[in-house]
Structure formats: structure tokens, C-alpha cells
PDB file of N, CA and C in Angstrom:
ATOM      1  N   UNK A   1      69.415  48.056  38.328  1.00  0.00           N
ATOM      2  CA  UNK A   1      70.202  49.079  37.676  1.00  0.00           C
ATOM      3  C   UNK A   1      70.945  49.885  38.739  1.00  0.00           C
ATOM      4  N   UNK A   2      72.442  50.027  38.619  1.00  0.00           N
ATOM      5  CA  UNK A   2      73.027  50.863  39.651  1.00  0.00           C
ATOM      6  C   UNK A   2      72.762  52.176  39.630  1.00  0.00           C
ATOM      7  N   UNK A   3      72.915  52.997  40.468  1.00  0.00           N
ATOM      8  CA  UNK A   3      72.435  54.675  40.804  1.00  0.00           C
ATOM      9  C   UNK A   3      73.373  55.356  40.019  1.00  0.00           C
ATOM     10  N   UNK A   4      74.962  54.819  39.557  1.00  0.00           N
ATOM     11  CA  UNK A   4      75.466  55.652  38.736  1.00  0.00           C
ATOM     12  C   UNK A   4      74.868  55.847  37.464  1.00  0.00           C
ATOM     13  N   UNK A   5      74.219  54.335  36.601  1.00  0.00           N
ATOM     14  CA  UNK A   5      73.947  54.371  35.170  1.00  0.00           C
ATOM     15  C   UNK A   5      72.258  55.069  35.299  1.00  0.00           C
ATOM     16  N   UNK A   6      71.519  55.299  36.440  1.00  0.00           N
ATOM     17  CA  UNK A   6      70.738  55.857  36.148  1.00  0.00           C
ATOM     18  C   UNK A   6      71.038  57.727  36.310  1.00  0.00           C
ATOM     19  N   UNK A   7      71.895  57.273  37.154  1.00  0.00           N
ATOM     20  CA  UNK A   7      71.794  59.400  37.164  1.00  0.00           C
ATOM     21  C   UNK A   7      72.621  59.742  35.660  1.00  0.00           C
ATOM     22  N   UNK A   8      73.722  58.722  34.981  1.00  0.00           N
ATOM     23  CA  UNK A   8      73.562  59.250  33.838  1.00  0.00           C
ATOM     24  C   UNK A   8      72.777  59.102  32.524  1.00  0.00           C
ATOM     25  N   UNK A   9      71.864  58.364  32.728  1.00  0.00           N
ATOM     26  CA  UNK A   9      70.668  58.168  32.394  1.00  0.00           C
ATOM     27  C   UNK A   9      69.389  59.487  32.213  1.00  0.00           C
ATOM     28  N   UNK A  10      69.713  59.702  33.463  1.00  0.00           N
ATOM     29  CA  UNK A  10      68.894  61.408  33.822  1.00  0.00           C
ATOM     30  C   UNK A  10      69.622  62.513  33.103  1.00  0.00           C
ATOM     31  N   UNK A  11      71.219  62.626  33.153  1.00  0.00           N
ATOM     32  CA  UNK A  11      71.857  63.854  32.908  1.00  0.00           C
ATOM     33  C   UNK A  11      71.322  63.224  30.777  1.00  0.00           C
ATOM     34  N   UNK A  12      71.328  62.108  30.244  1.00  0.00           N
ATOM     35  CA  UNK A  12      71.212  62.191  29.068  1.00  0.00           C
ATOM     36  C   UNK A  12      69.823  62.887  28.594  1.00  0.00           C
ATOM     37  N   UNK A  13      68.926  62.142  29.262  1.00  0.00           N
ATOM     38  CA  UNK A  13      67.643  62.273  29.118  1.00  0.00           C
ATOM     39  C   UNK A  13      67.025  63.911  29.245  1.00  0.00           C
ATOM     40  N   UNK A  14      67.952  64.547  30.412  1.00  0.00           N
ATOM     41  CA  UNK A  14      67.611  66.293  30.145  1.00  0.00           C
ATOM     42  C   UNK A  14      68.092  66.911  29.045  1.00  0.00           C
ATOM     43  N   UNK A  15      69.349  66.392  28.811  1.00  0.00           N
ATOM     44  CA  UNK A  15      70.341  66.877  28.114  1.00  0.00           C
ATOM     45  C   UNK A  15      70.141  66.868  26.529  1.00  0.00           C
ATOM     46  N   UNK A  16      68.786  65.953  26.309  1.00  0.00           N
ATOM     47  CA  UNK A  16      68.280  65.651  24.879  1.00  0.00           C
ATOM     48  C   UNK A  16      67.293  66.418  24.547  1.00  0.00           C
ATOM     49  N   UNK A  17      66.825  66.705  26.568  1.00  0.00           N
ATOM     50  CA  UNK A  17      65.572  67.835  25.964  1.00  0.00           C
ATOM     51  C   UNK A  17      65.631  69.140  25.986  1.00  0.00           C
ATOM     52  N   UNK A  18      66.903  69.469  26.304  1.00  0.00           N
ATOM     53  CA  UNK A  18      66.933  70.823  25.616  1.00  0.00           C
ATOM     54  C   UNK A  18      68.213  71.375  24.468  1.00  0.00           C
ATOM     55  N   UNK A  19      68.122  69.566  23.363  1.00  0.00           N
ATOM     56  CA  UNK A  19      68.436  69.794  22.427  1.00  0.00           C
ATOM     57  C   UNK A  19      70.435  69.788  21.823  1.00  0.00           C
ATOM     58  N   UNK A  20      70.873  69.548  23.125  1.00  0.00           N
ATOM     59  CA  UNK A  20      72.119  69.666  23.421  1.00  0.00           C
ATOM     60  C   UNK A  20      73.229  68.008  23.211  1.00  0.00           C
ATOM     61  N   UNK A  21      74.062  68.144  22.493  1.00  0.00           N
ATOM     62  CA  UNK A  21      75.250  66.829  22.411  1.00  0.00           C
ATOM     63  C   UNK A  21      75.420  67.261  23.142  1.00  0.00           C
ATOM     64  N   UNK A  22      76.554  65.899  23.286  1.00  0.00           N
ATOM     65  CA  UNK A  22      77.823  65.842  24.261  1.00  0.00           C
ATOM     66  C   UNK A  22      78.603  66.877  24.455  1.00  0.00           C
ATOM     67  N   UNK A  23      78.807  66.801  23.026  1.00  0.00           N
ATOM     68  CA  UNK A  23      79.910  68.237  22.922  1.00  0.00           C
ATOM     69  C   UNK A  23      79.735  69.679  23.455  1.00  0.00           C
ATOM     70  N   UNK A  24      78.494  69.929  23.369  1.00  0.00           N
ATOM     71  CA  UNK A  24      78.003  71.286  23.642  1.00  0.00           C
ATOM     72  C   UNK A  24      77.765  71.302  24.827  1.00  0.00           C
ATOM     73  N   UNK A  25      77.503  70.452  25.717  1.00  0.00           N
ATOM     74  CA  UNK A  25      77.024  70.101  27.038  1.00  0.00           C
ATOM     75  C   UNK A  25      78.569  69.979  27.565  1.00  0.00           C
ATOM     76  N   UNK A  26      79.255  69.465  27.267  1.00  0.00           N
ATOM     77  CA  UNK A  26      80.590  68.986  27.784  1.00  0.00           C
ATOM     78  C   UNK A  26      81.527  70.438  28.179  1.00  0.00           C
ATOM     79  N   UNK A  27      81.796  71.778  26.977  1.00  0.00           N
ATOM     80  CA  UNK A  27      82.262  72.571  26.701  1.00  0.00           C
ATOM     81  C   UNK A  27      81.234  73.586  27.190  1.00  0.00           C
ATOM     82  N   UNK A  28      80.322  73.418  27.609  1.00  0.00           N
ATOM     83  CA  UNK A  28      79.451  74.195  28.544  1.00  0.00           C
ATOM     84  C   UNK A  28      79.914  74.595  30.305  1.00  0.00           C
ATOM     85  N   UNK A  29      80.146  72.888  30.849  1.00  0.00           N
ATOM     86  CA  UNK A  29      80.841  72.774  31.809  1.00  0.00           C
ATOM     87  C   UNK A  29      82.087  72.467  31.795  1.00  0.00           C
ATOM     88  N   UNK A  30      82.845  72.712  30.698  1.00  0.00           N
ATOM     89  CA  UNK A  30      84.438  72.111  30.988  1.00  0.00           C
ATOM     90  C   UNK A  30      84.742  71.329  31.237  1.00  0.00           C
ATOM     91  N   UNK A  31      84.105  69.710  30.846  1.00  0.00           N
ATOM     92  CA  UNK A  31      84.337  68.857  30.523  1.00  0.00           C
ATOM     93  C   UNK A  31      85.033  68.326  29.684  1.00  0.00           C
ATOM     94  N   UNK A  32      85.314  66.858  29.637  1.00  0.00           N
ATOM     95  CA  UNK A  32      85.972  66.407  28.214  1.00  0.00           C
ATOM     96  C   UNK A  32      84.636  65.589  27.736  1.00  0.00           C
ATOM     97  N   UNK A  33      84.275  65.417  26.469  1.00  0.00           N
ATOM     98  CA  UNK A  33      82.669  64.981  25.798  1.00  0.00           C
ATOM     99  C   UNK A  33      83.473  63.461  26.179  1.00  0.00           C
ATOM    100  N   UNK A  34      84.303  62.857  26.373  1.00  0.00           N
ATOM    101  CA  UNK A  34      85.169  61.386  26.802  1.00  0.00           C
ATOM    102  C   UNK A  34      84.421  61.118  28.327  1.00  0.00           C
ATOM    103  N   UNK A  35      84.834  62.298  29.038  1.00  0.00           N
ATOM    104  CA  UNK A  35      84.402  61.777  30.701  1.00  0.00           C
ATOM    105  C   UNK A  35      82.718  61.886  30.892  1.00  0.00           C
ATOM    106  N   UNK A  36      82.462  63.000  29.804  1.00  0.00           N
ATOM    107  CA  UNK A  36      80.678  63.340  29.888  1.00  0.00           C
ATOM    108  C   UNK A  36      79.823  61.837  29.268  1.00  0.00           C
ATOM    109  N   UNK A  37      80.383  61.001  28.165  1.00  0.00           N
ATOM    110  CA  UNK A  37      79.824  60.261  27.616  1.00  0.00           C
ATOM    111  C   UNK A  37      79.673  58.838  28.898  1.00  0.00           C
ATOM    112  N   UNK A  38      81.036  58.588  29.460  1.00  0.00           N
ATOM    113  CA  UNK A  38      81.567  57.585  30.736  1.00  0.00           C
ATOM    114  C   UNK A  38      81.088  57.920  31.702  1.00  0.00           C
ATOM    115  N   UNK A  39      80.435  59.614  32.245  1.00  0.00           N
ATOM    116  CA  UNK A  39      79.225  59.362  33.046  1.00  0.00           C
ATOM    117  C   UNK A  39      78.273  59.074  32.718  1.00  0.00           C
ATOM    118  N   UNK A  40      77.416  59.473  31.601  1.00  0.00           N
ATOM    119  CA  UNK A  40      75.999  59.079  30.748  1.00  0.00           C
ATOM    120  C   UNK A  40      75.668  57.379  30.934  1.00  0.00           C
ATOM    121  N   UNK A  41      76.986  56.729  30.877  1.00  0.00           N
ATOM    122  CA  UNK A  41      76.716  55.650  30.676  1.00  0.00           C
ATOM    123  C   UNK A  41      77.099  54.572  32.132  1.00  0.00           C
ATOM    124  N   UNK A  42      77.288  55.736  33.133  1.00  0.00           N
ATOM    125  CA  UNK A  42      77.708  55.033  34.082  1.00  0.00           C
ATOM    126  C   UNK A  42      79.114  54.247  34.986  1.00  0.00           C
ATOM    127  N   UNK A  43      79.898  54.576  33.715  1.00  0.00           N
ATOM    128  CA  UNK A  43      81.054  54.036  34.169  1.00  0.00           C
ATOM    129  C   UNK A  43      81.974  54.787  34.732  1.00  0.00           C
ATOM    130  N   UNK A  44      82.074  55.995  35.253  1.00  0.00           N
ATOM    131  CA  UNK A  44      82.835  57.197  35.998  1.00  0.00           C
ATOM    132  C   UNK A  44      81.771  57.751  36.857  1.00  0.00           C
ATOM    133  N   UNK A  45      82.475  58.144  37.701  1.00  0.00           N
ATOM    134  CA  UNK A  45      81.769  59.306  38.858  1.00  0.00           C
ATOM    135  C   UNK A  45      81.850  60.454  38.490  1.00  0.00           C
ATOM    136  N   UNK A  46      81.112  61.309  39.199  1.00  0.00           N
ATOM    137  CA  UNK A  46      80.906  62.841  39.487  1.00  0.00           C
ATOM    138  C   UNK A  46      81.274  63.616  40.632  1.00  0.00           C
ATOM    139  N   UNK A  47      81.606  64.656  39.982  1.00  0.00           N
ATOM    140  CA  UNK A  47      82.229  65.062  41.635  1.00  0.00           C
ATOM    141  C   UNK A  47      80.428  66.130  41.837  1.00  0.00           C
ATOM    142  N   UNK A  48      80.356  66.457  43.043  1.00  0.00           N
ATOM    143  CA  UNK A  48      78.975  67.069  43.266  1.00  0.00           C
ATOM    144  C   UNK A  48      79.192  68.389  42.677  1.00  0.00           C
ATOM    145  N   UNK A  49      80.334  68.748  42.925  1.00  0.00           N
ATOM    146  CA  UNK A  49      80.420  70.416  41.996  1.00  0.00           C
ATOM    147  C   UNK A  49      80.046  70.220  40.356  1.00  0.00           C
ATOM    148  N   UNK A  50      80.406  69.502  39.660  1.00  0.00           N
ATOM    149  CA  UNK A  50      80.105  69.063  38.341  1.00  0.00           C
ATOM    150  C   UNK A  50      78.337  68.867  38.539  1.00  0.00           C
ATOM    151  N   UNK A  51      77.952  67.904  39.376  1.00  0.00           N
ATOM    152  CA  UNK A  51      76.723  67.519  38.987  1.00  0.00           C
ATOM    153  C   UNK A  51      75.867  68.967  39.367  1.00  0.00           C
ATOM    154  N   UNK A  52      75.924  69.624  39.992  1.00  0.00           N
ATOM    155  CA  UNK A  52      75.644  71.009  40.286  1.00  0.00           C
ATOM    156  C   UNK A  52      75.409  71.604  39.092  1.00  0.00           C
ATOM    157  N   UNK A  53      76.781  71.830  38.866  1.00  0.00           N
ATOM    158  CA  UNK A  53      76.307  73.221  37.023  1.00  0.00           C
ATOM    159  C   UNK A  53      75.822  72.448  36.302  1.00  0.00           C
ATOM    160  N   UNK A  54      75.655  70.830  36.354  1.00  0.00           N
ATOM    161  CA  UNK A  54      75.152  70.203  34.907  1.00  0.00           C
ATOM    162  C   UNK A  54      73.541  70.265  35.807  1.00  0.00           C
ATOM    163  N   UNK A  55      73.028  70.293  36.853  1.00  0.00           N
ATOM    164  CA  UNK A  55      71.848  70.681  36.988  1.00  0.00           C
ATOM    165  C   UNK A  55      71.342  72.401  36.681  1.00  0.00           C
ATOM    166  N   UNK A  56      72.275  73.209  36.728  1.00  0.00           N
ATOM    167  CA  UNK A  56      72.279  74.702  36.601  1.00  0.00           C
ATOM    168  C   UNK A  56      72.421  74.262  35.007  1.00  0.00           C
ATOM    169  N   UNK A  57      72.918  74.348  34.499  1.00  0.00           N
ATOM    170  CA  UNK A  57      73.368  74.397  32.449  1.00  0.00           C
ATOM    171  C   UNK A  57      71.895  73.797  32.495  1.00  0.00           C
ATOM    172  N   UNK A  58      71.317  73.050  32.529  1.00  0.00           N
ATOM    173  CA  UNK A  58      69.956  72.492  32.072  1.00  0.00           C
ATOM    174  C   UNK A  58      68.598  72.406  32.772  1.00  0.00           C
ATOM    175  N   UNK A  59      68.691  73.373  33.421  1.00  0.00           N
ATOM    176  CA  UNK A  59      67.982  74.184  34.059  1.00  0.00           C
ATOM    177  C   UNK A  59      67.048  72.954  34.726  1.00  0.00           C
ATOM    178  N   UNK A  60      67.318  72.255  35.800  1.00  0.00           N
ATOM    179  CA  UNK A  60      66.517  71.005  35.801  1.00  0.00           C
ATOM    180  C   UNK A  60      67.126  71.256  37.659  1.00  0.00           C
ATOM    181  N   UNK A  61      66.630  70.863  39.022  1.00  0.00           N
ATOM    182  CA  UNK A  61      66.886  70.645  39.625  1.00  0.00           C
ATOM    183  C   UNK A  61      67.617  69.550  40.111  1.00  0.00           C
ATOM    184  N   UNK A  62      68.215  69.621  40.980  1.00  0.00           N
ATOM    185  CA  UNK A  62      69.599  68.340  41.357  1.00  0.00           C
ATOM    186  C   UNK A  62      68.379  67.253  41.621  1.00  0.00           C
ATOM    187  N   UNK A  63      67.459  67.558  42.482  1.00  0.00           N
ATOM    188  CA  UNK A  63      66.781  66.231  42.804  1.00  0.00           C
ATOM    189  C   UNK A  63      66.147  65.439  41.286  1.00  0.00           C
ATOM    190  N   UNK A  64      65.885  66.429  40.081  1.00  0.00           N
ATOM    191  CA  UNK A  64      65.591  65.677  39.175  1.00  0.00           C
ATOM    192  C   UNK A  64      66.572  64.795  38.619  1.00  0.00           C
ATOM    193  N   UNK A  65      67.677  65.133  39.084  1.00  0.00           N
ATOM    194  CA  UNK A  65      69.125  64.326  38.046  1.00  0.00           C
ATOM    195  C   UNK A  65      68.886  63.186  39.314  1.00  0.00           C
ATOM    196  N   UNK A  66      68.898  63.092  40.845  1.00  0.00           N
ATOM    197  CA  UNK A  66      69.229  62.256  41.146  1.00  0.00           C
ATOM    198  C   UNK A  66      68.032  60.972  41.841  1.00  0.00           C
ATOM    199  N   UNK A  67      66.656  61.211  40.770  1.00  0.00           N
ATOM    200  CA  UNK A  67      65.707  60.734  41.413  1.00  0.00           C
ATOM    201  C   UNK A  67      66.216  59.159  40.725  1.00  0.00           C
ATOM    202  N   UNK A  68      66.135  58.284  41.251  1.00  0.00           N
ATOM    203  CA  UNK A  68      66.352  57.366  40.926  1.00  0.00           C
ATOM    204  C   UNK A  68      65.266  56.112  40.941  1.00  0.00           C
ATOM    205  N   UNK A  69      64.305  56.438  40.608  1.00  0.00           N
ATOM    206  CA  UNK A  69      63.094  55.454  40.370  1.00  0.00           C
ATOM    207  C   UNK A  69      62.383  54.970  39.296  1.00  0.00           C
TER     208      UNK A  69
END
């Protein structure tokens, strides 16, 4: 599994547990719920400032989004 589809793997997997869509998660950080769904699934990058507040918005540390094991 590549490191992109798992870190959005991670950003889904927090992002479910505290109850939150796309949409609300997306418009949280000023996203489009288009580019938020195409990271979830791996097929777009992140810039580190993004992956930042989406670790801040879900109160989860960066190393949890980017543990990859």
C-alpha cells in the first residue's frame, strides 16, 4: 500500500471519529470536499500546511496521520 493512500486512510479514519463528512471537514480547512475526498483516497498530495490544521481540526497529532504501519 503506498504512504499516500494510507495517510488518507488515517485523515478518513480520524475524521469518522469525531463524527465529521467531507463536507464539514473540507469547509473547516478550506478545502474543496473534491480535493479532500482525492486525498482520502490517495490520489492527490498534501501540502504540509494543510496536513497540519487537518491534524489541529481533529485534534489528533501529525505523527498519528502519518504513522504508516
Amino acid at each position: 500500500m503506498s504512504r499516500l493512500l494510507k495517510l488518507g486512510q488515517n485523515i478518513k479514519h480520524y475524521r469518522k471519529m469525531k463524527n465529521l463528512s467531507q463536507n464539514e471537514l473540507a469547509e473547516m480547512i478550506n478545502f474543496s470536499r473534491e480535493h479532500l475526498a482525492c486525498v482520502e483516497t490517495g490520489k492527490e498530495y498534501i501540502s504540509l500546511r494543510k496536513l497540519f490544521l487537518i491534524a489541529d481540526t481533529l485534534e489528533v497529532s501529525l505523527s498519528q496521520l502519518i504513522d504508516f504501519e
